[in-house]
C-alpha atoms as a PDB file:
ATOM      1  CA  UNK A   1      75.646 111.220  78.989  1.00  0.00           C
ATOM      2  CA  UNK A   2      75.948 110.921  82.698  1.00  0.00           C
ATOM      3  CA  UNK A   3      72.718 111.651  84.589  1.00  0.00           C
ATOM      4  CA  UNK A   4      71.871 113.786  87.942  1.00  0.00           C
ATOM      5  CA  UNK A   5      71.610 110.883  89.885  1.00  0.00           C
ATOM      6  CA  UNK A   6      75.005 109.522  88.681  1.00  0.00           C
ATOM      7  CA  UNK A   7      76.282 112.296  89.545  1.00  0.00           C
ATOM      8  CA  UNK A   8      74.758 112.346  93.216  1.00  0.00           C
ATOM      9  CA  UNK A   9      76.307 108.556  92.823  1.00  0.00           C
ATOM     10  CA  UNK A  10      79.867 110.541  92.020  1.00  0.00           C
ATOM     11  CA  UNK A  11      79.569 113.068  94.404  1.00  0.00           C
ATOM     12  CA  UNK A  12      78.473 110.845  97.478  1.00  0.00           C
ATOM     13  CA  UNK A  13      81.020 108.232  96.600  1.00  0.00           C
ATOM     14  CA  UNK A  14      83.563 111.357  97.019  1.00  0.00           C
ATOM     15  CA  UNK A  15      82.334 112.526 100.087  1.00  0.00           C
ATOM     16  CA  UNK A  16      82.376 109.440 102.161  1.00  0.00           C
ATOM     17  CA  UNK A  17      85.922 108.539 100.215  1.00  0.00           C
ATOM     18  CA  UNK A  18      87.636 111.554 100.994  1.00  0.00           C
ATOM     19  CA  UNK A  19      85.744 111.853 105.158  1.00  0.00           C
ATOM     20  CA  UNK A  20      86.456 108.289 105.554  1.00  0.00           C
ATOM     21  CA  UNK A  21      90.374 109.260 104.935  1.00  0.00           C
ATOM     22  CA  UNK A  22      90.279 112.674 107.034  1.00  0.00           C
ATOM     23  CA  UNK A  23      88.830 110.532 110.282  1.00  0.00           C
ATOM     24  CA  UNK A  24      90.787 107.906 109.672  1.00  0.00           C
ATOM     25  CA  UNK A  25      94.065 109.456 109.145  1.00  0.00           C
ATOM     26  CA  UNK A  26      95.032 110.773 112.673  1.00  0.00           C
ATOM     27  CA  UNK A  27      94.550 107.294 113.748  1.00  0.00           C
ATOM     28  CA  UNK A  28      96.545 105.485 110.905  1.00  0.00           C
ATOM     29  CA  UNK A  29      99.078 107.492 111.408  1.00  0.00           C
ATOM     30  CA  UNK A  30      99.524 107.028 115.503  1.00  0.00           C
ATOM     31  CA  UNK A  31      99.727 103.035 114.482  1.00  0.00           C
ATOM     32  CA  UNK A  32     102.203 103.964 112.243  1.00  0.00           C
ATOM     33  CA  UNK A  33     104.727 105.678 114.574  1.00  0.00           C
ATOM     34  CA  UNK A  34     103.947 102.440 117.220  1.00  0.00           C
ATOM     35  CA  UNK A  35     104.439  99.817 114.923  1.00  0.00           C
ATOM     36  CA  UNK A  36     108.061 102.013 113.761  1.00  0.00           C
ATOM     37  CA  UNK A  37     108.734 103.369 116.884  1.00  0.00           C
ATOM     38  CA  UNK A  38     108.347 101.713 120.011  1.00  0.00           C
ATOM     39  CA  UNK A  39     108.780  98.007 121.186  1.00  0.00           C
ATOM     40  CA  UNK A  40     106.489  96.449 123.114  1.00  0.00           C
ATOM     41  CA  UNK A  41     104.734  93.112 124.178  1.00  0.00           C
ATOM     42  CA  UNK A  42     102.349  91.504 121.362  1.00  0.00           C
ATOM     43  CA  UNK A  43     103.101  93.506 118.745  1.00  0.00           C
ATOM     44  CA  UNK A  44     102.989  91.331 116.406  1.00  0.00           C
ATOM     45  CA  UNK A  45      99.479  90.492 117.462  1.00  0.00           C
ATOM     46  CA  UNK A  46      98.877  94.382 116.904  1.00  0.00           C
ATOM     47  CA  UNK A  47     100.518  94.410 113.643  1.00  0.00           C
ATOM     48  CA  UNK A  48      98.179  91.306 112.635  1.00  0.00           C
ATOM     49  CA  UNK A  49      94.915  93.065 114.038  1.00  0.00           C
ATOM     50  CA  UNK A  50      95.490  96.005 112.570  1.00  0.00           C
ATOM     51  CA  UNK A  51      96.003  94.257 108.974  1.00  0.00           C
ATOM     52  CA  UNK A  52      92.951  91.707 109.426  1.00  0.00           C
ATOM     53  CA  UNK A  53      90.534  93.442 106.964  1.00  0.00           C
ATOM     54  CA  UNK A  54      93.092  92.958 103.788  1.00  0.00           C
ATOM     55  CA  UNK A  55      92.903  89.323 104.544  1.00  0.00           C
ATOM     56  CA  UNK A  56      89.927  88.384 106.005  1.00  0.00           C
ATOM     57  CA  UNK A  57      86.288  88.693 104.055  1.00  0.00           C
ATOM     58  CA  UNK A  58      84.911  91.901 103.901  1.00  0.00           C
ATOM     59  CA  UNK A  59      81.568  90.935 104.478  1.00  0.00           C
ATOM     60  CA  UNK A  60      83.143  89.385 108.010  1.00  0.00           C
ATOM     61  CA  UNK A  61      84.581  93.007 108.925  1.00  0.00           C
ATOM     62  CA  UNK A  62      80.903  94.728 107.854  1.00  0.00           C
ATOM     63  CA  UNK A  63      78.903  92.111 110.211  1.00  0.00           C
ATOM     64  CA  UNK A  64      80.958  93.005 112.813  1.00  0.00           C
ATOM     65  CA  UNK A  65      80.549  96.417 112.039  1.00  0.00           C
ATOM     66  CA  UNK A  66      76.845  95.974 112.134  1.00  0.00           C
ATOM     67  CA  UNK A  67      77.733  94.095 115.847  1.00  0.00           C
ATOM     68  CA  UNK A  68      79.255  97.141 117.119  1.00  0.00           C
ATOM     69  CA  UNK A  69      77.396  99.575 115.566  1.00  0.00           C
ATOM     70  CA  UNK A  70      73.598  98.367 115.958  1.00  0.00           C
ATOM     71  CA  UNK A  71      71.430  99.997 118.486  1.00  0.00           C
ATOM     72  CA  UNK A  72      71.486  96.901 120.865  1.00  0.00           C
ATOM     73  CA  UNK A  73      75.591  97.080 119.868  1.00  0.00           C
ATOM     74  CA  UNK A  74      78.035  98.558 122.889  1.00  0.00           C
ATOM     75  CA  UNK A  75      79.049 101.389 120.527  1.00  0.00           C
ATOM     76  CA  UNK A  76      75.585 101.973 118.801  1.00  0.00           C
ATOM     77  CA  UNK A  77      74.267 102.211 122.083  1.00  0.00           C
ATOM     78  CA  UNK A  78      76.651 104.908 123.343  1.00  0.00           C
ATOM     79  CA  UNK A  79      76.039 106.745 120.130  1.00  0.00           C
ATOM     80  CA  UNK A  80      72.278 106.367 120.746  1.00  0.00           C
ATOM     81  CA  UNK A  81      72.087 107.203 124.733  1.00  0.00           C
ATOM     82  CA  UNK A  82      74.733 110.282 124.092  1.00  0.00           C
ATOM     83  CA  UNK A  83      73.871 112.052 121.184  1.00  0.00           C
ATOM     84  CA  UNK A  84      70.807 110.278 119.989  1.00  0.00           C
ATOM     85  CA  UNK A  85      72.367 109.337 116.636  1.00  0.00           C
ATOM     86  CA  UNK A  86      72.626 106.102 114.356  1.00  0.00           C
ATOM     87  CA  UNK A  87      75.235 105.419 112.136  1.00  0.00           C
ATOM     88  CA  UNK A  88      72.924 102.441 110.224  1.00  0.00           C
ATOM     89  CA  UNK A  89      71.860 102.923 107.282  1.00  0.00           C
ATOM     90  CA  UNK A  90      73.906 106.097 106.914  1.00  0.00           C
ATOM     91  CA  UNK A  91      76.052 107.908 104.809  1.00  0.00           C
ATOM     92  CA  UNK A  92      78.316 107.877 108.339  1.00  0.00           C
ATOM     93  CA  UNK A  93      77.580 104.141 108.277  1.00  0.00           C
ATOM     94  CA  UNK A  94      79.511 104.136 104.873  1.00  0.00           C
ATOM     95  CA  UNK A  95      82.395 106.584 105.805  1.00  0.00           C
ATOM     96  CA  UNK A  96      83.059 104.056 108.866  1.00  0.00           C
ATOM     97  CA  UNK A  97      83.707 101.020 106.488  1.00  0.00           C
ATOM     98  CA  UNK A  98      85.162 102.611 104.143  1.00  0.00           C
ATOM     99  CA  UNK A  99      87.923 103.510 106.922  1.00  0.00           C
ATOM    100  CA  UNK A 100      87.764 100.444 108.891  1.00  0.00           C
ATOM    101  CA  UNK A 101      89.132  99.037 105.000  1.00  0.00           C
ATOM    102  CA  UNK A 102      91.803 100.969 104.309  1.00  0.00           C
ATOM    103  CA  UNK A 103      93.178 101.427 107.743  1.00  0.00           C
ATOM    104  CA  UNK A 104      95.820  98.499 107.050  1.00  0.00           C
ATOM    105  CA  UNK A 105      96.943 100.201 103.724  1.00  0.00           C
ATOM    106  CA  UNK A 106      97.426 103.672 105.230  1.00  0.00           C
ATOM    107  CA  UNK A 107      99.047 102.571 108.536  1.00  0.00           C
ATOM    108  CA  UNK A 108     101.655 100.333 105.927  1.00  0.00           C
ATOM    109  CA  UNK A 109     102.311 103.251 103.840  1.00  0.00           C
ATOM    110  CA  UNK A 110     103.001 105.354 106.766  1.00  0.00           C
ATOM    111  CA  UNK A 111     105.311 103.222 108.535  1.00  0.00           C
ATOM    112  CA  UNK A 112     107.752 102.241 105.767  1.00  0.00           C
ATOM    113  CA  UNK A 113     107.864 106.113 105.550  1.00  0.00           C
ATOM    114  CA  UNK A 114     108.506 106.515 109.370  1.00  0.00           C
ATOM    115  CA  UNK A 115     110.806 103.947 109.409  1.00  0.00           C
ATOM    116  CA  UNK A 116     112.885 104.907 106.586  1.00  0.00           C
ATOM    117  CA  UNK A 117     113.694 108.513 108.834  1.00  0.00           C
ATOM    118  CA  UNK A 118     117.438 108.104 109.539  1.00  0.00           C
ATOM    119  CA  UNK A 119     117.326 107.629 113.502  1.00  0.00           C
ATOM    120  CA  UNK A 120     120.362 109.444 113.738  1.00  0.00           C
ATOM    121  CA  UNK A 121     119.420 112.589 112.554  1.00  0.00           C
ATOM    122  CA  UNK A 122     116.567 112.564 115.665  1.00  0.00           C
ATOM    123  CA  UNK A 123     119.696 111.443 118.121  1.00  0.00           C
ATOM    124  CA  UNK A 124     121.336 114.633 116.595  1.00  0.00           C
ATOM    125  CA  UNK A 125     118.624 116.535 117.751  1.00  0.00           C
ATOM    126  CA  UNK A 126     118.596 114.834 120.827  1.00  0.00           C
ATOM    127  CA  UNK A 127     122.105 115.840 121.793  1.00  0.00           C
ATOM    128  CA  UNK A 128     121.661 118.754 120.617  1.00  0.00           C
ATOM    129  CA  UNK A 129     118.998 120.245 123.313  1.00  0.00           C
ATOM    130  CA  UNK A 130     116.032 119.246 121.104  1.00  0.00           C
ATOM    131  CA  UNK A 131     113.096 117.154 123.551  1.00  0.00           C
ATOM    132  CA  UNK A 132     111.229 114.926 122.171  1.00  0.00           C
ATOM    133  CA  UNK A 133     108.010 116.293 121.069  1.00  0.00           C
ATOM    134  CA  UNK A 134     110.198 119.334 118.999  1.00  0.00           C
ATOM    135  CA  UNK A 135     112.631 116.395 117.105  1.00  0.00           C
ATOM    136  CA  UNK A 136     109.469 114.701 116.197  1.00  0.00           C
ATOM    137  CA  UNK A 137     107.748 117.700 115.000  1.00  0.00           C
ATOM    138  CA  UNK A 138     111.009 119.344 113.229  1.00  0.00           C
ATOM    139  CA  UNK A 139     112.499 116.357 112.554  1.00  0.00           C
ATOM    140  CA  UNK A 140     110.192 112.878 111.879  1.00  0.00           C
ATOM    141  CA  UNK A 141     107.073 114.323 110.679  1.00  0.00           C
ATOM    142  CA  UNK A 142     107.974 116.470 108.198  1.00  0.00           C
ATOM    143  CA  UNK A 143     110.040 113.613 106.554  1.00  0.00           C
ATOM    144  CA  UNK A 144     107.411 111.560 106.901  1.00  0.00           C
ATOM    145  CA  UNK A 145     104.762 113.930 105.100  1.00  0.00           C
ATOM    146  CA  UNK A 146     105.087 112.626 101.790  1.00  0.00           C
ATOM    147  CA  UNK A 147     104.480 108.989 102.792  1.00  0.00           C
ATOM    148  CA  UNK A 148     101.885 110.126 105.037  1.00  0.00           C
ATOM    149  CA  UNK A 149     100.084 112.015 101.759  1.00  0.00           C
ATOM    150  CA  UNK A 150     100.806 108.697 100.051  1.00  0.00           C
ATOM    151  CA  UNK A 151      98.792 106.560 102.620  1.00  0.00           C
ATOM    152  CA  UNK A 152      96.074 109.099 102.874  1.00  0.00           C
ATOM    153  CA  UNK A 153      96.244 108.862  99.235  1.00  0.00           C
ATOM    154  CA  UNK A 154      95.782 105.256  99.371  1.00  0.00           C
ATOM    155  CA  UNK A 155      93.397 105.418 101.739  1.00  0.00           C
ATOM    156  CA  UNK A 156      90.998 107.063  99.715  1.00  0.00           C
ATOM    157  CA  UNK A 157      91.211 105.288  96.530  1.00  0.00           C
ATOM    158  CA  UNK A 158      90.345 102.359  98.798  1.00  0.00           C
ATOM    159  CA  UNK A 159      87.547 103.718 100.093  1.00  0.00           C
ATOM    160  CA  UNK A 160      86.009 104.580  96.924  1.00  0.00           C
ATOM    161  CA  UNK A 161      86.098 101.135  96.271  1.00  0.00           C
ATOM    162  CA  UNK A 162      84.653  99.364  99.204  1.00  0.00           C
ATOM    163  CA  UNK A 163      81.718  97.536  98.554  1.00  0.00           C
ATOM    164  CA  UNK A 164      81.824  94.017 100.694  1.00  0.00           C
ATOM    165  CA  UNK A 165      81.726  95.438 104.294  1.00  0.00           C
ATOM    166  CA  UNK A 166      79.608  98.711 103.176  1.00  0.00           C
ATOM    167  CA  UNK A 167      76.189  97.114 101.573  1.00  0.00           C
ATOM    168  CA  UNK A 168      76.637  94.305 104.757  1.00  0.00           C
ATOM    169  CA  UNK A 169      76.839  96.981 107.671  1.00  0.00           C
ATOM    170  CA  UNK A 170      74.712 100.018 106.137  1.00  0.00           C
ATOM    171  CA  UNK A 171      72.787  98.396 103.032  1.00  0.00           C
ATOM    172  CA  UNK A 172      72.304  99.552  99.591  1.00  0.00           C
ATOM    173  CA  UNK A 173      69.824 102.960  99.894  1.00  0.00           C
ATOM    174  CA  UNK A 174      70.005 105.027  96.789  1.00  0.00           C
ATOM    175  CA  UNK A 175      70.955 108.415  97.846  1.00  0.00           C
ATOM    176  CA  UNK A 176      72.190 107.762 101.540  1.00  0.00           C
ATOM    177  CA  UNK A 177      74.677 104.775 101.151  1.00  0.00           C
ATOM    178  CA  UNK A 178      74.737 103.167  97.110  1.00  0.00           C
ATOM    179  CA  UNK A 179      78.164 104.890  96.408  1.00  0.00           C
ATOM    180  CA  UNK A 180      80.114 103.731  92.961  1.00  0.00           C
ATOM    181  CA  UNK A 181      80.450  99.641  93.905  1.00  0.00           C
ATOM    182  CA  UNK A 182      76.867  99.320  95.063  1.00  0.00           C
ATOM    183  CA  UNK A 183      75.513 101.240  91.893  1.00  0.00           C
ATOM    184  CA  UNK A 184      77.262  99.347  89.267  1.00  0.00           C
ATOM    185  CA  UNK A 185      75.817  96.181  91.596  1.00  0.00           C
ATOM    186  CA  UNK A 186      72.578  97.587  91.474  1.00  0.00           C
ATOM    187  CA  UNK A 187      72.885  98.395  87.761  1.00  0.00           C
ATOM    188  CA  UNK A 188      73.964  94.654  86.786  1.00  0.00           C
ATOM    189  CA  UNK A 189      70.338  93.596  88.305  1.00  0.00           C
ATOM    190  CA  UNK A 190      68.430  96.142  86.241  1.00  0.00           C
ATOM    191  CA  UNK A 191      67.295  95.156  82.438  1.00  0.00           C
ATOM    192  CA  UNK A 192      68.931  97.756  80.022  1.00  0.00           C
ATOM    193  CA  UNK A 193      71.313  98.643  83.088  1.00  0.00           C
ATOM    194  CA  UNK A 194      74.714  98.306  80.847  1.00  0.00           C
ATOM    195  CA  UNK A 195      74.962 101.560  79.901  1.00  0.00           C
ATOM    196  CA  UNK A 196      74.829 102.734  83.594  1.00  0.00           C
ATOM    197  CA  UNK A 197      77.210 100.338  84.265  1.00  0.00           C
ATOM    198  CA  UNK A 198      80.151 101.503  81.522  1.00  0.00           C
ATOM    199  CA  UNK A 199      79.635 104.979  83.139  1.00  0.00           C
ATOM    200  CA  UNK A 200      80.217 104.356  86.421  1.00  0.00           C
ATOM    201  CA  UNK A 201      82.773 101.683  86.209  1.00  0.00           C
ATOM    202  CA  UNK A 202      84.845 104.003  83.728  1.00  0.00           C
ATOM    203  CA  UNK A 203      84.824 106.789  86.410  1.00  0.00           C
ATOM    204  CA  UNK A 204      85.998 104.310  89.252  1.00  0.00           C
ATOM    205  CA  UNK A 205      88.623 103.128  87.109  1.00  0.00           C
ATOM    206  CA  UNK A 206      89.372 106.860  85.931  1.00  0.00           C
ATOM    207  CA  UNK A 207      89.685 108.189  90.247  1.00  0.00           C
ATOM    208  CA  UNK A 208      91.029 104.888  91.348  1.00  0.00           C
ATOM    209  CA  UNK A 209      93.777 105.577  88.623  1.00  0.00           C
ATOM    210  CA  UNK A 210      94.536 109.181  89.485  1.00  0.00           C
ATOM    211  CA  UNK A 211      94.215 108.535  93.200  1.00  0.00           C
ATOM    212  CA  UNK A 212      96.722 105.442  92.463  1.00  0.00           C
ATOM    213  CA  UNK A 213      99.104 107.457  90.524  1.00  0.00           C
ATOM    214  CA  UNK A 214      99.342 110.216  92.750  1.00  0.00           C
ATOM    215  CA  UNK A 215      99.638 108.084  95.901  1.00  0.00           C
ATOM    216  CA  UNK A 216     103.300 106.922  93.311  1.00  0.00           C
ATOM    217  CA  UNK A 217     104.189 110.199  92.892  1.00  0.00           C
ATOM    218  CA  UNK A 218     104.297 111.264  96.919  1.00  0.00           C
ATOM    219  CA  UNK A 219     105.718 108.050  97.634  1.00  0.00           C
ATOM    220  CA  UNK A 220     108.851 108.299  95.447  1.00  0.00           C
ATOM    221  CA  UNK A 221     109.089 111.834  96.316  1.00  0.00           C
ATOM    222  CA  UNK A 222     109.505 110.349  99.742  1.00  0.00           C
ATOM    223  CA  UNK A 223     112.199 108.224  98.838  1.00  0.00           C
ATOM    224  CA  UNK A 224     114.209 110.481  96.813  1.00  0.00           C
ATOM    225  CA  UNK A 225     114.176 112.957  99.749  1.00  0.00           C
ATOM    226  CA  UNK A 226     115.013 110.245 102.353  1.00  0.00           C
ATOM    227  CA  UNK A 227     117.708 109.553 100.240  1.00  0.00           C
ATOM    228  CA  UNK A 228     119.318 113.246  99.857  1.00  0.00           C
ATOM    229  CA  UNK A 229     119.241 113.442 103.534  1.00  0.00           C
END
């Protein structure tokens, strides 16, 4: 039987899963048209940048996090001396890694979806009277949509399971930051704790699965659309 606080566990883990994906998308997606659209100097380096947290340690991306973010940080500091707010030890704190880790994923999904809009349909449009900002919004966005639902998808399942950079920038405080990861952790330390630990890991697996197949589902929608067209 799952418990209150599991479920404050559940419901936490889905909040800063599904904000971490809502702030983070606008951004992802404005990547995603660079990367597919325009050609410019270093970007390659970009491309690399933007995909360094899928390759390098998570617990490097959360100490740099903690860099940024602490109060004696350049952005902690502006955070601190404009609004008067911290972002350590935070459910915030949380929602930040959690994006900062699925960026790459989301800006990937996003771009093969850009990319795979047949450029000549937005010449058409082009020749056709259409500027640029109304063939992007008639034309390349909503062809995009379902790949863009399929990173945002993504997105979230991966922030449900962050755990590396989360309990290294913002800690491990029941209630505030332990979402799913850090409570199984937290569980495998605790005598008795493997009952706790079946629960929680069996809904991760059972979201991460749904979120998974779904994120399938929009992204071969995408392709048999692209392909009609």
């Amino acid at each position: 039987m799952i418990s209150p606080e599991e479920w404050q566990i559940v419901a936490l883990s889905l909040r800063v899963g599904m904000v971490s994906m809502l702030v983070t998308l606008p951004l992802a997606f404005a990547l995603a048209w660079l990367l597919a659209r325009v050609v410019f100097p270093g970007k390659i380096l970009v491309d690399a940048v933007i995909h360094l947290p899928l390759v390098v340690p998570p617990v490097v991306t959360g100490w740099v996090l903690l860099l940024l973010f602490a109060p004696s940080g350049p952005v902690g500091a502006w955070l601190e001396a404009w609004f008067g707010v911290s972002v350590l030890f935070r459910w915030t704190g949380a929602a930040i890694a959690s994006g900062v880790m699925a960026l790459p994923l989301m800006v990937r999904a996003m771009r093969l979806s850009i990319e795979a809009v047949d450029r000549r349909l937005e010449g058409a449009a082009r020749t056709l009277g259409a500027g640029r900002w109304r063939c992007f919004r008639t034309i390349t966005l909503p062809l995009s949509v379902p790949g863009i639902l399929a990173g945002a998808v993504l997105g979230f399942a991966r922030g449900l399971g962050e755990f590396g950079a989360t309990i290294t920038f913002v800690s491990n405080v029941p209630g505030e930051t332990q979402t799913l990861p850090l409570a199984i952790y937290s569980a495998l330390q605790q005598p008795g704790g493997d009952a706790m630990v079946w629960r929680l890991s069996a809904i991760s697996v059972l979201l991460s699965l749904a979120a998974l197949v779904a994120s399938e589902l929009l992204a071969r929608r995408a392709g048999r659309g692209l392909h009609v067209i």
